[in-house]
PDB file of N, CA and C in Angstrom:
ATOM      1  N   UNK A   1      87.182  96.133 103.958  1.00  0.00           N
ATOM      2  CA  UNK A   1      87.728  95.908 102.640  1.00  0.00           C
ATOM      3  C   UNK A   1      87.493  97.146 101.775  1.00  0.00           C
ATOM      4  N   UNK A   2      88.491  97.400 101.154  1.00  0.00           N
ATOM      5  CA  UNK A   2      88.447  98.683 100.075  1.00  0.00           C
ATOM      6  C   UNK A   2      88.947  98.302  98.736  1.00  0.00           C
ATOM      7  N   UNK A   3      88.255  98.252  97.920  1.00  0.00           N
ATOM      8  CA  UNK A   3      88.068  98.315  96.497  1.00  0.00           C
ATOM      9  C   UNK A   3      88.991  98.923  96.003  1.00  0.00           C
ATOM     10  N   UNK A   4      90.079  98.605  95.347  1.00  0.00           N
ATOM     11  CA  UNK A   4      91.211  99.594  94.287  1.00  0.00           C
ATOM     12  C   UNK A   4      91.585  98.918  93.268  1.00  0.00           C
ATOM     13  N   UNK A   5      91.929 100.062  92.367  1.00  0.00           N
ATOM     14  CA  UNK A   5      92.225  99.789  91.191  1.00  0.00           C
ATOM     15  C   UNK A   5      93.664 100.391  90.771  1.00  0.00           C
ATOM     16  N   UNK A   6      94.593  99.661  89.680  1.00  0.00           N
ATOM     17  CA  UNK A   6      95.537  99.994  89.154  1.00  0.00           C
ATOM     18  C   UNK A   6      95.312 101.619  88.506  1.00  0.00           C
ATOM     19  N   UNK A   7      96.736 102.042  88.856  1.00  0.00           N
ATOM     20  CA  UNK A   7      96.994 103.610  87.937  1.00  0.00           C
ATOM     21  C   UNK A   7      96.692 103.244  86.621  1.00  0.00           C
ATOM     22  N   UNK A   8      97.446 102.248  86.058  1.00  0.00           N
ATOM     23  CA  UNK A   8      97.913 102.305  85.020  1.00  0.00           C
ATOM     24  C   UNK A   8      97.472 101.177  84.119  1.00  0.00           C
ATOM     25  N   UNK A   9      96.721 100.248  83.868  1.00  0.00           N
ATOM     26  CA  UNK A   9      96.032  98.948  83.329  1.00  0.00           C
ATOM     27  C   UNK A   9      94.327  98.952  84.153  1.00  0.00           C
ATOM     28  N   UNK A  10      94.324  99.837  85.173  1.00  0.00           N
ATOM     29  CA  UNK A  10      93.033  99.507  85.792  1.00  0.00           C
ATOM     30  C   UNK A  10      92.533  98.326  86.217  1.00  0.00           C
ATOM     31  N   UNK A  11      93.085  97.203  86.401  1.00  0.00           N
ATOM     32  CA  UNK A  11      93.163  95.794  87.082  1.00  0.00           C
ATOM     33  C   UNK A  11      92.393  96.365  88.127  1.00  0.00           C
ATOM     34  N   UNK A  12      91.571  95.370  89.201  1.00  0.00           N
ATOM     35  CA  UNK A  12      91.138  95.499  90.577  1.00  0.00           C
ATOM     36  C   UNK A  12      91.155  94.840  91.197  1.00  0.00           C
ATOM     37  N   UNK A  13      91.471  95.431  92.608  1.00  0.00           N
ATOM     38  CA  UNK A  13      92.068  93.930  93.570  1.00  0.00           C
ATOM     39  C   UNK A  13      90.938  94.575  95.008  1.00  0.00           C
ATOM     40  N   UNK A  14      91.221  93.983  96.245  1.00  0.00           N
ATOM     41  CA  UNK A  14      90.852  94.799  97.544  1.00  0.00           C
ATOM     42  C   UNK A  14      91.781  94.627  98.081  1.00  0.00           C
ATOM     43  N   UNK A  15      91.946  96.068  99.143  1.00  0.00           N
ATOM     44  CA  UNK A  15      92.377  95.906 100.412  1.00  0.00           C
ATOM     45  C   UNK A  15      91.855  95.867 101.099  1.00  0.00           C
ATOM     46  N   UNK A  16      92.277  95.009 102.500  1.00  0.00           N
ATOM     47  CA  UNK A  16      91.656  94.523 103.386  1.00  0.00           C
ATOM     48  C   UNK A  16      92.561  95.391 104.333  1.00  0.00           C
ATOM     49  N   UNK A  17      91.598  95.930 105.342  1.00  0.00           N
ATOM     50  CA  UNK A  17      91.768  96.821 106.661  1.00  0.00           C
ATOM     51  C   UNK A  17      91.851  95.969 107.776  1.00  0.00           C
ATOM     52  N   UNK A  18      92.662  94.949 108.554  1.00  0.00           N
ATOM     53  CA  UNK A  18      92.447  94.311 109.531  1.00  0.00           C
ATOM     54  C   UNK A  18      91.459  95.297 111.037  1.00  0.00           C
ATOM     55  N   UNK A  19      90.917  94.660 111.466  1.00  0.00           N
ATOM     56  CA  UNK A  19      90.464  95.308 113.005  1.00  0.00           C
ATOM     57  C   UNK A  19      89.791  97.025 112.752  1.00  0.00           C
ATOM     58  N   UNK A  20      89.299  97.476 113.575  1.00  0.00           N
ATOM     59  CA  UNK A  20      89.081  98.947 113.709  1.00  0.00           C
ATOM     60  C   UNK A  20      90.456  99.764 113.607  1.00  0.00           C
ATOM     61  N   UNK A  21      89.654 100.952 113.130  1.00  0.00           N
ATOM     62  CA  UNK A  21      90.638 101.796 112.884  1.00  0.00           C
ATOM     63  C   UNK A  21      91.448 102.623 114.391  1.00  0.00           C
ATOM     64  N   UNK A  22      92.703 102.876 114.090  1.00  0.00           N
ATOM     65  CA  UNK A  22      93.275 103.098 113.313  1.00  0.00           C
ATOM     66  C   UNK A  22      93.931 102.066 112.774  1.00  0.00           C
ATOM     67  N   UNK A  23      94.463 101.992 111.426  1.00  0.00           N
ATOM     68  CA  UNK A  23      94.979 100.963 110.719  1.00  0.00           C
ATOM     69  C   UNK A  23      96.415 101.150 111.132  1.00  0.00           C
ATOM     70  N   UNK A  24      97.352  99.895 111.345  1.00  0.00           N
ATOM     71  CA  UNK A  24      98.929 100.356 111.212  1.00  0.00           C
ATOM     72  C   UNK A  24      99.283  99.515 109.998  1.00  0.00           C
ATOM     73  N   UNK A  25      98.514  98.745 109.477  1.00  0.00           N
ATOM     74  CA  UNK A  25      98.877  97.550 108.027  1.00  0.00           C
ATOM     75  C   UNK A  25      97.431  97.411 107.186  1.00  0.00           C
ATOM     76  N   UNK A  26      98.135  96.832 106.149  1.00  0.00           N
ATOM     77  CA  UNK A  26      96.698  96.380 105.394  1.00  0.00           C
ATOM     78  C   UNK A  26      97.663  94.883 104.884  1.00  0.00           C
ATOM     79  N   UNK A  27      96.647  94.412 103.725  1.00  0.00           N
ATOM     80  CA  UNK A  27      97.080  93.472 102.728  1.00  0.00           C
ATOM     81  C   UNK A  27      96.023  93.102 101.785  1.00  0.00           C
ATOM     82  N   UNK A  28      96.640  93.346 100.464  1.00  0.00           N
ATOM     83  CA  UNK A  28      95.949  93.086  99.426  1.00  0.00           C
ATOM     84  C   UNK A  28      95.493  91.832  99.351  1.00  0.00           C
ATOM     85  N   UNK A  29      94.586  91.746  98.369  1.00  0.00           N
ATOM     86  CA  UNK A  29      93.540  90.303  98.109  1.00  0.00           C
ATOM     87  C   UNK A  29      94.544  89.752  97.509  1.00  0.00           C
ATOM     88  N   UNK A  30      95.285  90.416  96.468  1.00  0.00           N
ATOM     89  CA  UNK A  30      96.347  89.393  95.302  1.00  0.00           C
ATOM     90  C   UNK A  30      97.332  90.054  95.724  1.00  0.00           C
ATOM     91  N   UNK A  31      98.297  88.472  94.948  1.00  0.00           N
ATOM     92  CA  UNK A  31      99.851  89.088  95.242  1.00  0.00           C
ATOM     93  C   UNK A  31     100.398  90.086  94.233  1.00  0.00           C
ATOM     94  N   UNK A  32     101.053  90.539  94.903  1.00  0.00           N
ATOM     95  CA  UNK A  32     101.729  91.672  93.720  1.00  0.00           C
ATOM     96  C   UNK A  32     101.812  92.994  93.749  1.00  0.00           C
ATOM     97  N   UNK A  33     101.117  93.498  94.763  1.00  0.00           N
ATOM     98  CA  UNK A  33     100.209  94.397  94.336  1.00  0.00           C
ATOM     99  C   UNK A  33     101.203  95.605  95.549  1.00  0.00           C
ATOM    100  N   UNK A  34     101.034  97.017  94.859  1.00  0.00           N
ATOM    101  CA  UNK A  34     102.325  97.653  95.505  1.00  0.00           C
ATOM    102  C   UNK A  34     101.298  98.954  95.853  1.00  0.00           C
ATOM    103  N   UNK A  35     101.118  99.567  97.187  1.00  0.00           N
ATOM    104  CA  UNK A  35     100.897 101.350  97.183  1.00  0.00           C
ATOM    105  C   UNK A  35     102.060 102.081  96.960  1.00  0.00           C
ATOM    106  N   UNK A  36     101.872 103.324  95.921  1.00  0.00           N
ATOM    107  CA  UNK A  36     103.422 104.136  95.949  1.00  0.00           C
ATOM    108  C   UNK A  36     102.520 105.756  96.404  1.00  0.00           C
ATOM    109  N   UNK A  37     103.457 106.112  96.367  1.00  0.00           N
ATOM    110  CA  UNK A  37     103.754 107.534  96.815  1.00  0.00           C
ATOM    111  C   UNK A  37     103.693 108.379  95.267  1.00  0.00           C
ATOM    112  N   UNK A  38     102.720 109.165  94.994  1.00  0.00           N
ATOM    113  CA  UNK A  38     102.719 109.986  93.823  1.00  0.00           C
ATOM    114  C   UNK A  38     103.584 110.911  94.496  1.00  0.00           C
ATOM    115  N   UNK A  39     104.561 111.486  93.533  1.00  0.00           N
ATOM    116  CA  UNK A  39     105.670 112.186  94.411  1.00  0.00           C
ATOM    117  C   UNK A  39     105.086 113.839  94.247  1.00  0.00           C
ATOM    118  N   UNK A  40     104.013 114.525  93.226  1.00  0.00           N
ATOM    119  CA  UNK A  40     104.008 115.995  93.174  1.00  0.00           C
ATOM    120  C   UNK A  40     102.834 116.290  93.726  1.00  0.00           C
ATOM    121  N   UNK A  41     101.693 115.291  93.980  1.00  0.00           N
ATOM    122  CA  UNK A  41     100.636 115.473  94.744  1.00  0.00           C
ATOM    123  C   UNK A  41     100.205 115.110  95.516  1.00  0.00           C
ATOM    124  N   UNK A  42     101.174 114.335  96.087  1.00  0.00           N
ATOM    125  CA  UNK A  42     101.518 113.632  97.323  1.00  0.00           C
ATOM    126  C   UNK A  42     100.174 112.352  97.519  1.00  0.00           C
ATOM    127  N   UNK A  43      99.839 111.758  96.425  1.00  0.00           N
ATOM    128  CA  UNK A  43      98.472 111.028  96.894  1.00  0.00           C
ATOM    129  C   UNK A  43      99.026 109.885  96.826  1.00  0.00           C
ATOM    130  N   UNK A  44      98.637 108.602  97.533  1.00  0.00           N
ATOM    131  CA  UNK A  44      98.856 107.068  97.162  1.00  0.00           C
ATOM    132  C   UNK A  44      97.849 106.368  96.147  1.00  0.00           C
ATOM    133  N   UNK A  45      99.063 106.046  95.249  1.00  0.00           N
ATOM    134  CA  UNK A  45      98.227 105.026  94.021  1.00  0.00           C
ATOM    135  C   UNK A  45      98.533 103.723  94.221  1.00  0.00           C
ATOM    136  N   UNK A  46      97.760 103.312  93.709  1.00  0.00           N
ATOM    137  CA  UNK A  46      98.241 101.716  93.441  1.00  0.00           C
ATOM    138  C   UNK A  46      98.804 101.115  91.944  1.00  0.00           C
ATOM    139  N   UNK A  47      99.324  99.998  92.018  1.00  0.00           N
ATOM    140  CA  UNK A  47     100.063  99.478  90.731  1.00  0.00           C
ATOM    141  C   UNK A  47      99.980  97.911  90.851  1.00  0.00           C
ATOM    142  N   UNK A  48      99.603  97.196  89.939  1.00  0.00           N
ATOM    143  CA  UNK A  48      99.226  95.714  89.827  1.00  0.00           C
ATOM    144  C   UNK A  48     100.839  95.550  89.850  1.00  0.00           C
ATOM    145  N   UNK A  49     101.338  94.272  90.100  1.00  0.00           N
ATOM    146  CA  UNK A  49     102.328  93.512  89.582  1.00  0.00           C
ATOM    147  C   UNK A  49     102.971  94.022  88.558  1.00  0.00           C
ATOM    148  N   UNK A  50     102.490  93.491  87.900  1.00  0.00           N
ATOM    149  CA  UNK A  50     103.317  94.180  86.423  1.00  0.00           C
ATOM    150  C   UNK A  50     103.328  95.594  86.006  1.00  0.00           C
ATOM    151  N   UNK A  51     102.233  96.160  86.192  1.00  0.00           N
ATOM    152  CA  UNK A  51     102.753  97.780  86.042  1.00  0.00           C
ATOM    153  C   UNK A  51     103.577  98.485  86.997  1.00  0.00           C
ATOM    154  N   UNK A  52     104.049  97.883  88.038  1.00  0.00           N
ATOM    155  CA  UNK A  52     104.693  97.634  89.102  1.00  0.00           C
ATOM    156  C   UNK A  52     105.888  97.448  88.626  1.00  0.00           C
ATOM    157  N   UNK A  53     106.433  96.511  88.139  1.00  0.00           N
ATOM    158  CA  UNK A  53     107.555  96.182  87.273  1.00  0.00           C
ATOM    159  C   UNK A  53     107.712  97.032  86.253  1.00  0.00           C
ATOM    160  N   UNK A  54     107.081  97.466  85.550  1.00  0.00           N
ATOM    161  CA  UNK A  54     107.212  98.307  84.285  1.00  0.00           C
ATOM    162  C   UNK A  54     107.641  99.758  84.734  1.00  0.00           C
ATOM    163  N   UNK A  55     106.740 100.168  85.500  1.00  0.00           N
ATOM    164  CA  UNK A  55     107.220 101.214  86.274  1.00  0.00           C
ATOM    165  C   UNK A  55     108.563 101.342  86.994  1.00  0.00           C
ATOM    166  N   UNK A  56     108.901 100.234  87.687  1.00  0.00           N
ATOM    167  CA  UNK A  56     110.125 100.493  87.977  1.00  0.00           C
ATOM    168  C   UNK A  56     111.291 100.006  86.920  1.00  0.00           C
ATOM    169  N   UNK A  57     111.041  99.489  86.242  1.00  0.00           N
ATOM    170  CA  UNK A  57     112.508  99.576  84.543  1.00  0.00           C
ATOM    171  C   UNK A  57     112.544 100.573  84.096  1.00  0.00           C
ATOM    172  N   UNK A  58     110.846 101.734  83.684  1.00  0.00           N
ATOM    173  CA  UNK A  58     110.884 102.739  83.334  1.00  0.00           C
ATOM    174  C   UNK A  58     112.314 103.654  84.314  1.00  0.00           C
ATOM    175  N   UNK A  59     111.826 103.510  85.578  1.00  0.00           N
ATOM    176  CA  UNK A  59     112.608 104.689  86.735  1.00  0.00           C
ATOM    177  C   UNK A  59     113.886 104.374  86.061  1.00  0.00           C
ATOM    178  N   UNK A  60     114.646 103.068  86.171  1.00  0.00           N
ATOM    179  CA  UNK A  60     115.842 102.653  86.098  1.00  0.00           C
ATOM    180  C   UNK A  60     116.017 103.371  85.331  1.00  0.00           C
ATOM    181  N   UNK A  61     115.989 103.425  84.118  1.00  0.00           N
ATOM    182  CA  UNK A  61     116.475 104.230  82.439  1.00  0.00           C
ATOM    183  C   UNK A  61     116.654 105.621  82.638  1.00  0.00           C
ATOM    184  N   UNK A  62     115.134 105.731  82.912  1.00  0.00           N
ATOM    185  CA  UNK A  62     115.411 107.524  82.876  1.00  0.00           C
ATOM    186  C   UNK A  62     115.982 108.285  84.432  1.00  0.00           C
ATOM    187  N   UNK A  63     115.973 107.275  85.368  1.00  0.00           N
ATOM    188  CA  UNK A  63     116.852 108.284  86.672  1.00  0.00           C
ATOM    189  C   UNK A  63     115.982 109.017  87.155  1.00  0.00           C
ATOM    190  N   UNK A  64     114.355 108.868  86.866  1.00  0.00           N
ATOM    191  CA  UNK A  64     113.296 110.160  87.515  1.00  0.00           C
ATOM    192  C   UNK A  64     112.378 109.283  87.863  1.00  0.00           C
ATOM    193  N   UNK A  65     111.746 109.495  89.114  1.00  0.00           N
ATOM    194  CA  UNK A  65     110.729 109.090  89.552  1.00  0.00           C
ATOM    195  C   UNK A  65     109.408 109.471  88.304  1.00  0.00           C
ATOM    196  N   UNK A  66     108.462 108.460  88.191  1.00  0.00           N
ATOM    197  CA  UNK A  66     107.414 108.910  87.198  1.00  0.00           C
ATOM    198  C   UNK A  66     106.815 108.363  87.563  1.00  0.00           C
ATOM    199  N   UNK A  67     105.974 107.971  88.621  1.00  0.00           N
ATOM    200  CA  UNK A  67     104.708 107.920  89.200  1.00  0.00           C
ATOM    201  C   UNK A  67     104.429 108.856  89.247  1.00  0.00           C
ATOM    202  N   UNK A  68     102.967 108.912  88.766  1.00  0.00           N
ATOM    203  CA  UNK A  68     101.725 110.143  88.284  1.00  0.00           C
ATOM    204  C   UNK A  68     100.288 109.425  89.149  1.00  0.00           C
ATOM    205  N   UNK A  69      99.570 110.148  90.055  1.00  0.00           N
ATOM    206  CA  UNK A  69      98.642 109.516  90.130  1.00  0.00           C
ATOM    207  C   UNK A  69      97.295 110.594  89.456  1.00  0.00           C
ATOM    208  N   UNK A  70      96.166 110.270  89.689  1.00  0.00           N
ATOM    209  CA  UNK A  70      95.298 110.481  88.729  1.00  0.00           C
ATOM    210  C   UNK A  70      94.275 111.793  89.206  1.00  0.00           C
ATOM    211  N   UNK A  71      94.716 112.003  91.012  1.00  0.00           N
ATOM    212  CA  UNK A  71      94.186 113.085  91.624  1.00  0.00           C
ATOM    213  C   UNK A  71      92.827 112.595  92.533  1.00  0.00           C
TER     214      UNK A  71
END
């Protein structure tokens, strides 16, 4: 199990690592819950539900990816 937190509200959920590694899946503790692709530093963030949603209405409008992760 690994401990994460939202980019963007800081919510915390876990992921759960089934079996030894190597991993080919996970699944979060709660529903909702999304890994993205920071697109300029190539790192994976996470996003609760709703900043999840917010984030993607944001994309819709402006036509640009804007996931930022935190480094």
């Amino acid at each position: 199990m690994v401990p994460v937190r939202c980019i963007h509200c800081r919510a915390q959920t876990v992921l759960r690592l089934p079996g030894p590694p190597p991993w080919v899946g996970a699944r979060f503790e709660d529903p909702g819950w999304s890994i993205l692709n920071e697109p300029e530093e190539g790192h994976a963030v996470f996003a609760c539900g709703p900043c999840f949603e917010k984030e993607m209405a944001a994309q819709e409008k402006s036509g640009h990816p804007q996931i930022r992760g935190e480094g």
